[in-house]
N, C-alpha and C. Protein backbone atom coordinates (compact mmCIF):
# COMPACT_ATOMS: atom_id res chain seq x y z
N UNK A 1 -61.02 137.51 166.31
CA UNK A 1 -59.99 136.81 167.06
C UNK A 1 -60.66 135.89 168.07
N UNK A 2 -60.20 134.65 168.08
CA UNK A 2 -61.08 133.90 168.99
C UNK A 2 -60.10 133.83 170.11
N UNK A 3 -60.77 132.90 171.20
CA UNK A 3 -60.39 133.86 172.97
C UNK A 3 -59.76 132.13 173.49
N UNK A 4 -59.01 131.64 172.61
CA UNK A 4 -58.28 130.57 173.46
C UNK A 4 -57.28 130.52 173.72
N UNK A 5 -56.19 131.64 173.19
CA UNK A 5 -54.58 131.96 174.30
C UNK A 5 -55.11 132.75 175.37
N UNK A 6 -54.71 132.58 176.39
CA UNK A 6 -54.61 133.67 177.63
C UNK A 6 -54.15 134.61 177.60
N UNK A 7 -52.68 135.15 176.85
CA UNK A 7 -51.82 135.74 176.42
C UNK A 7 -52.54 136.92 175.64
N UNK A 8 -53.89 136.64 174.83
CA UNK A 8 -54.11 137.89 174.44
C UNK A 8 -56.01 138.41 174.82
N UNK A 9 -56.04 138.02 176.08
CA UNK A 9 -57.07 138.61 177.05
C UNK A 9 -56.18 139.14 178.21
N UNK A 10 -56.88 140.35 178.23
CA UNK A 10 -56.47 141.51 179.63
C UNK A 10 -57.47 141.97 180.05
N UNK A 11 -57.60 141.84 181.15
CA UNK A 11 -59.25 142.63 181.79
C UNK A 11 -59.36 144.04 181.16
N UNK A 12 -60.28 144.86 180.92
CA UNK A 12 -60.83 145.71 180.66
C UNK A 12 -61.42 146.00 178.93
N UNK A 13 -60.74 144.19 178.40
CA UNK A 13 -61.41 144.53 177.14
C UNK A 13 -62.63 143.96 176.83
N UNK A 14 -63.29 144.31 175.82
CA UNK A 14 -64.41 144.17 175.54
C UNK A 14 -64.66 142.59 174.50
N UNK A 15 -65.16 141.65 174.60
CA UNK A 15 -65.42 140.33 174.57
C UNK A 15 -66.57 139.46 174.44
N UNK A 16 -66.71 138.50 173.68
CA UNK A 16 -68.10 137.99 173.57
C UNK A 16 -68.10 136.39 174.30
N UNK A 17 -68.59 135.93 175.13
CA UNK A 17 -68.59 134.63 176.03
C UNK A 17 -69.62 134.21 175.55
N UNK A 18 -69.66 132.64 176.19
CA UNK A 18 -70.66 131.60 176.04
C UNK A 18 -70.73 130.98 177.45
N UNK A 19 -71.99 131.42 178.31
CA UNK A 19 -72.20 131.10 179.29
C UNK A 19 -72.52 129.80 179.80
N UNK A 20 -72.30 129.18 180.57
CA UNK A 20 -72.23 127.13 180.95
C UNK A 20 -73.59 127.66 180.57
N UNK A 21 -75.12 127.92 180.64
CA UNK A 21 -76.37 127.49 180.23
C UNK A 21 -76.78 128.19 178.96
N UNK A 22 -75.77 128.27 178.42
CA UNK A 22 -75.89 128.70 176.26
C UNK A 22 -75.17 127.72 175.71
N UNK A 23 -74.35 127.45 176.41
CA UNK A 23 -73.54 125.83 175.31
C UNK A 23 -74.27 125.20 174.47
N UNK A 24 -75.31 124.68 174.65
CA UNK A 24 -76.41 124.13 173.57
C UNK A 24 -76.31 125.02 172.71
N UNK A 25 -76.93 126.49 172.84
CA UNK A 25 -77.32 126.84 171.52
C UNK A 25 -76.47 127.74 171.07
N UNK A 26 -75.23 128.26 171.37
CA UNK A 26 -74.10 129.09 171.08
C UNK A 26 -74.40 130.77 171.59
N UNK A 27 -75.48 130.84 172.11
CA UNK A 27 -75.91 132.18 172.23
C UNK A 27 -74.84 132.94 172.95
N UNK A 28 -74.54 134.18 172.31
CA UNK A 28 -73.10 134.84 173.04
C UNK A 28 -73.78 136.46 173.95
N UNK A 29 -72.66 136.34 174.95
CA UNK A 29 -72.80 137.55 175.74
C UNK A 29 -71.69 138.17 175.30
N UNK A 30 -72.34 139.78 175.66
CA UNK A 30 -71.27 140.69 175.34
C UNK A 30 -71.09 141.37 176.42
N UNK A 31 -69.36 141.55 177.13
CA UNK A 31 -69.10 142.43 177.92
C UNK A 31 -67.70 142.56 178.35
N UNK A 32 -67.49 143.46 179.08
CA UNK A 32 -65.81 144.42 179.83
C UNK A 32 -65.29 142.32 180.62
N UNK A 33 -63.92 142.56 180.53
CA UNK A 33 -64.00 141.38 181.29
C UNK A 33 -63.03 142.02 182.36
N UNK A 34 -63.33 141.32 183.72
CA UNK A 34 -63.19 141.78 185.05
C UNK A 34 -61.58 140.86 185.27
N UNK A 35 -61.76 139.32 185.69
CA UNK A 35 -60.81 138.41 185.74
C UNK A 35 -60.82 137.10 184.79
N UNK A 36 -59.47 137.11 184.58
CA UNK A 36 -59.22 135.64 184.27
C UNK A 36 -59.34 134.47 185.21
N UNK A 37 -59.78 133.33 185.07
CA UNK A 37 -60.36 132.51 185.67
C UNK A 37 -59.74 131.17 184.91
N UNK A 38 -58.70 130.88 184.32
CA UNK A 38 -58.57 130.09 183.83
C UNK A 38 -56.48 130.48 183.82
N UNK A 39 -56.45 129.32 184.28
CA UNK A 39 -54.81 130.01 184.76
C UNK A 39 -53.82 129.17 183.44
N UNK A 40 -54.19 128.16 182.45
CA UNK A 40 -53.37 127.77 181.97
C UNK A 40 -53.46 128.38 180.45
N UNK A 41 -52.35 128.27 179.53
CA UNK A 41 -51.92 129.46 178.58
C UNK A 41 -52.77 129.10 177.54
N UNK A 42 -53.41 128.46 177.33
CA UNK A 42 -54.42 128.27 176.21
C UNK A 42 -55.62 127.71 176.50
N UNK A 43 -56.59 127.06 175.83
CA UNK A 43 -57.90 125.95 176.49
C UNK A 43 -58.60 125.86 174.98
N UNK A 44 -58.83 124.54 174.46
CA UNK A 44 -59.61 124.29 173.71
C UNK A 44 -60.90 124.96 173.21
N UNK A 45 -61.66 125.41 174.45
CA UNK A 45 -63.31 125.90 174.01
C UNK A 45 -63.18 127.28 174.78
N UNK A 46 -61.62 127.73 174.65
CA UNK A 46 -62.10 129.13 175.45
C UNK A 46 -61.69 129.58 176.50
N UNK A 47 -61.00 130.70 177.52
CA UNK A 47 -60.39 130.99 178.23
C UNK A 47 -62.05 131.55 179.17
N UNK A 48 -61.63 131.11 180.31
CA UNK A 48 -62.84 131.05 180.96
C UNK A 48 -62.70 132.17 181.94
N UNK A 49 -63.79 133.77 181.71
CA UNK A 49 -63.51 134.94 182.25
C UNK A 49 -64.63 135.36 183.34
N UNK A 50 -64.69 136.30 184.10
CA UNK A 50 -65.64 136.87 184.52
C UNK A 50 -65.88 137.94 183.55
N UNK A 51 -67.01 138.85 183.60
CA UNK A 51 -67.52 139.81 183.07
C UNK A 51 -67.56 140.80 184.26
N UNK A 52 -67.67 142.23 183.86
CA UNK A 52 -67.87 143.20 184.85
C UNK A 52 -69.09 143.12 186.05
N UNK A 53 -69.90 142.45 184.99
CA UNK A 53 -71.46 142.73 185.68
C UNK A 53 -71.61 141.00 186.21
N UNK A 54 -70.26 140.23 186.77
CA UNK A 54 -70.33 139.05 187.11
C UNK A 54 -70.54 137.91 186.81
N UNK A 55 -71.12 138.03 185.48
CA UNK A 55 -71.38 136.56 184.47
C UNK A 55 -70.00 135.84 184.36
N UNK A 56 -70.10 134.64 183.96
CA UNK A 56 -68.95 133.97 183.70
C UNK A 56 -69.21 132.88 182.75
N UNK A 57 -68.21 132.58 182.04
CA UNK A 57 -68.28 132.02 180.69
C UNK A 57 -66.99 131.58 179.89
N UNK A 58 -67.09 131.31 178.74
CA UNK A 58 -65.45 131.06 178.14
C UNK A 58 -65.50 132.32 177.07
N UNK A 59 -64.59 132.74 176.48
CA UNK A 59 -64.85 133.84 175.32
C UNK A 59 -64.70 132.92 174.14
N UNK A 60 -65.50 133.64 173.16
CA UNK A 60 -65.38 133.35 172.03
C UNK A 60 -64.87 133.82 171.09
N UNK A 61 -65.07 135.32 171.23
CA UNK A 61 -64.20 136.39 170.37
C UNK A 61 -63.89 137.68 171.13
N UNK A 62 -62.99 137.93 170.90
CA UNK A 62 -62.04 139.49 171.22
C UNK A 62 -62.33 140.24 170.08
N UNK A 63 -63.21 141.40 170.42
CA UNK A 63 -63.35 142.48 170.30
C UNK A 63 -62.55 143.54 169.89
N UNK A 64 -61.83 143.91 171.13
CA UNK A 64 -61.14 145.31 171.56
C UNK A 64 -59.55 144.50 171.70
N UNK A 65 -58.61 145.21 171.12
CA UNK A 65 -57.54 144.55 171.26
C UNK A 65 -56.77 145.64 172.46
């Protein structure tokens, strides 16, 4: 499931992002997401989250539903 409605990210699930200095090469992080950071109901490249451990990024795929 890729992570560009807002509607189906809720903090505590588990998620793979693309951090602003991986954009070049697609390299993905994996982690719990803390907040939404992106207030409008969809976004082209990705709903832009924090992670537990503070990273921030857009998601790419949902995990954990």
């Amino acid at each position: 499931m890729n992570g560009q409605q807002r509607s189906s990210i809720k903090p505590g699930i588990e998620v793979d992002i693309v951090l602003k200095q991986d954009q070049r090469t697609g390299k993905l992080t994996r982690g719990i997401v803390k907040d939404i950071l992106t207030n409008s109901p969809n976004h082209p490249h990705g709903i832009k989250v924090r992670l537990a451990d503070g990273q921030v990024g857009r998601v790419k795929n949902i995990l954990t539903k």
